[in-house]
Protein backbone atom coordinates (compact mmCIF):
# COMPACT_ATOMS: atom_id res chain seq x y z
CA UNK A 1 -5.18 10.66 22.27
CA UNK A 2 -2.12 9.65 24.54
CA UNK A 3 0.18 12.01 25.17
CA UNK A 4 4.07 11.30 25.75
CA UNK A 5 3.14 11.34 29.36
CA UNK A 6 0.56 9.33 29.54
CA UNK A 7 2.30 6.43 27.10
CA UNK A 8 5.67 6.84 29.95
CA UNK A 9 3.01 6.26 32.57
CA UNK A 10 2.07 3.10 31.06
CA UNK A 11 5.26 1.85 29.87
CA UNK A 12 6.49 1.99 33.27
CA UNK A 13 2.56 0.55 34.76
CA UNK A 14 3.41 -2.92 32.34
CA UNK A 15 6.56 -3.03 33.81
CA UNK A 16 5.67 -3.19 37.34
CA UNK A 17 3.20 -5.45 36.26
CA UNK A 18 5.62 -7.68 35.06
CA UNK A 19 7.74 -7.58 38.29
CA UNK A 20 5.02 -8.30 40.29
CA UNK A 21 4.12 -11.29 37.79
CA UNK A 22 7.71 -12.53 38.48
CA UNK A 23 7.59 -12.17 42.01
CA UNK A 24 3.86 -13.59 42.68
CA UNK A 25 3.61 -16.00 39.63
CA UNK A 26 0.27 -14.05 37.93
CA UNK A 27 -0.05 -11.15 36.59
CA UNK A 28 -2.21 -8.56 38.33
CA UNK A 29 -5.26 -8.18 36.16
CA UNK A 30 -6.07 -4.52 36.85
CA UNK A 31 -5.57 -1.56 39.02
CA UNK A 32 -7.75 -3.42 41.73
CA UNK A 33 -5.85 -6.27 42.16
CA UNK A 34 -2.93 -4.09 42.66
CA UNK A 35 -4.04 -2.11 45.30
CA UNK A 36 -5.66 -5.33 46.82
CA UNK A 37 -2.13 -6.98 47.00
CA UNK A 38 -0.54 -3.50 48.44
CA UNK A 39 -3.19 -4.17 51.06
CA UNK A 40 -2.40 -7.14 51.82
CA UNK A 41 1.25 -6.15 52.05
CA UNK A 42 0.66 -3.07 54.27
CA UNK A 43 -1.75 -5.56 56.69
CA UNK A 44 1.02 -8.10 57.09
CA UNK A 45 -0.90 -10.97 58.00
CA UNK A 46 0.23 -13.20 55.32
CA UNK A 47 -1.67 -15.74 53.50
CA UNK A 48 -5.61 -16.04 54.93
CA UNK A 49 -8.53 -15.55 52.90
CA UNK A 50 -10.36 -12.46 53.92
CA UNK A 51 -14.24 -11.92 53.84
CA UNK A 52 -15.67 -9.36 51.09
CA UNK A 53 -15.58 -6.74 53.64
CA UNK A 54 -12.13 -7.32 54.77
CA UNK A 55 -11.16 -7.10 50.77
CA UNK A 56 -12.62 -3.89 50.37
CA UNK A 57 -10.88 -2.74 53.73
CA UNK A 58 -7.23 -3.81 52.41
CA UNK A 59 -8.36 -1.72 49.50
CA UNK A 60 -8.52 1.29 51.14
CA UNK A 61 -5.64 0.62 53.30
CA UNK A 62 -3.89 0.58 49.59
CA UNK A 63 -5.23 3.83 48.50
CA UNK A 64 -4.10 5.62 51.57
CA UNK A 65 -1.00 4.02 51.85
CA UNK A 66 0.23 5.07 47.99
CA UNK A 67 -1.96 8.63 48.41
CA UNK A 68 0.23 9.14 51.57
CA UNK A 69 3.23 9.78 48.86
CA UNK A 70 1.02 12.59 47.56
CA UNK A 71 0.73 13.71 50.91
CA UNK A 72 -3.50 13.27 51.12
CA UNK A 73 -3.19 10.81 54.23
CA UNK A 74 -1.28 9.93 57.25
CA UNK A 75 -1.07 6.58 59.22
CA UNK A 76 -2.84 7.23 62.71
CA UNK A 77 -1.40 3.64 63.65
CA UNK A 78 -3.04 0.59 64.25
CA UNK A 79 -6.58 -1.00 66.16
CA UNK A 80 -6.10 -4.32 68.06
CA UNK A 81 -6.44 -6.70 65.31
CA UNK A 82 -3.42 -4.81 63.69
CA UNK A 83 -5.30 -3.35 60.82
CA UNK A 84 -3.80 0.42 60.13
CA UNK A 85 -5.93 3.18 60.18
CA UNK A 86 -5.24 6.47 57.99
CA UNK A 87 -6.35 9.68 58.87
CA UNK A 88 -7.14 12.69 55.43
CA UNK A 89 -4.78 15.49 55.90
CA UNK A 90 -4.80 17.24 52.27
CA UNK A 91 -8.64 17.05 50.21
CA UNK A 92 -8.20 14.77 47.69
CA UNK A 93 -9.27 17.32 44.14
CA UNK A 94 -11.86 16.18 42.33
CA UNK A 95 -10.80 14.01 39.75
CA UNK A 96 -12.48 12.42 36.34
CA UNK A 97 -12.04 8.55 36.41
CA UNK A 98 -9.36 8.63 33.83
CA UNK A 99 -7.39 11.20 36.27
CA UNK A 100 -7.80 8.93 39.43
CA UNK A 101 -6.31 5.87 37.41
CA UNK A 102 -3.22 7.66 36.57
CA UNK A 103 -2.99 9.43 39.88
CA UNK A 104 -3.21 5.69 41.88
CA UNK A 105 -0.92 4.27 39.23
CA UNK A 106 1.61 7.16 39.67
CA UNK A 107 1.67 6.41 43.50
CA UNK A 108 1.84 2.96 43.40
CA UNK A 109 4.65 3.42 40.79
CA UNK A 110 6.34 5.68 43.40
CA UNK A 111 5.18 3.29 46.32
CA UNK A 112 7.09 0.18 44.75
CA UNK A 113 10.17 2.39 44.21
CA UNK A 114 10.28 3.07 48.04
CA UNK A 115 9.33 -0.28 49.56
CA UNK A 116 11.02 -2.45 47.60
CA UNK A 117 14.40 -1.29 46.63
């Protein structure tokens, strides 16, 4: 059962989705994708393709970027190649699946808000 929370959370999910489908030209199809654009955003290396390990690295450059709102990490700054590093500064709680969905989407909802005004 969704509560009235829950159904805001999504409301406002589909309509970031939307933006981001107006600004990219498709539709992010999932949470992933998401965070894998944010990555590629926070990187700043433009357009390249990236190996599978460099995807799953702008991944979690995404989740500590947004979790940084929630105050779980900090930047430490960057290596050579100009990849960001994060550095854990709150334990994350332990969360069911369903909770760490809706805490990513909340901080990606606030993330949006605060980069791209």
């Amino acid at each position: 059962m969704i509560n009235d929370k829950d159904a805001e959370l999504e409301l406002e999910w589909e309509k970031l989705l939307g933006k981001v489908e107006n600004l990219i030209g498709k539709r992010p199809a999932d949470l992933n994708a998401m965070l894998f654009l944010i990555g590629i955003q926070e990187l700043g290396a433009g357009y390249k393709t990236f190996s599978k390990e460099e995807k799953q690295d702008l991944m979690h450059i995404a989740v500590c970027k947004v979790l940084s709102y929630g105050g779980f990490y900090e930047l430490e700054g960057l290596d050579p190649d100009g990849w960001p590093h994060w550095k854990l500064i709150k334990e994350l709680p332990h969360f069911e699946l369903n909770d760490q969905e809706r805490l990513l989407k909340i901080n990606i909802l606030e993330y949006f808000e605060n980069e791209f005004q």
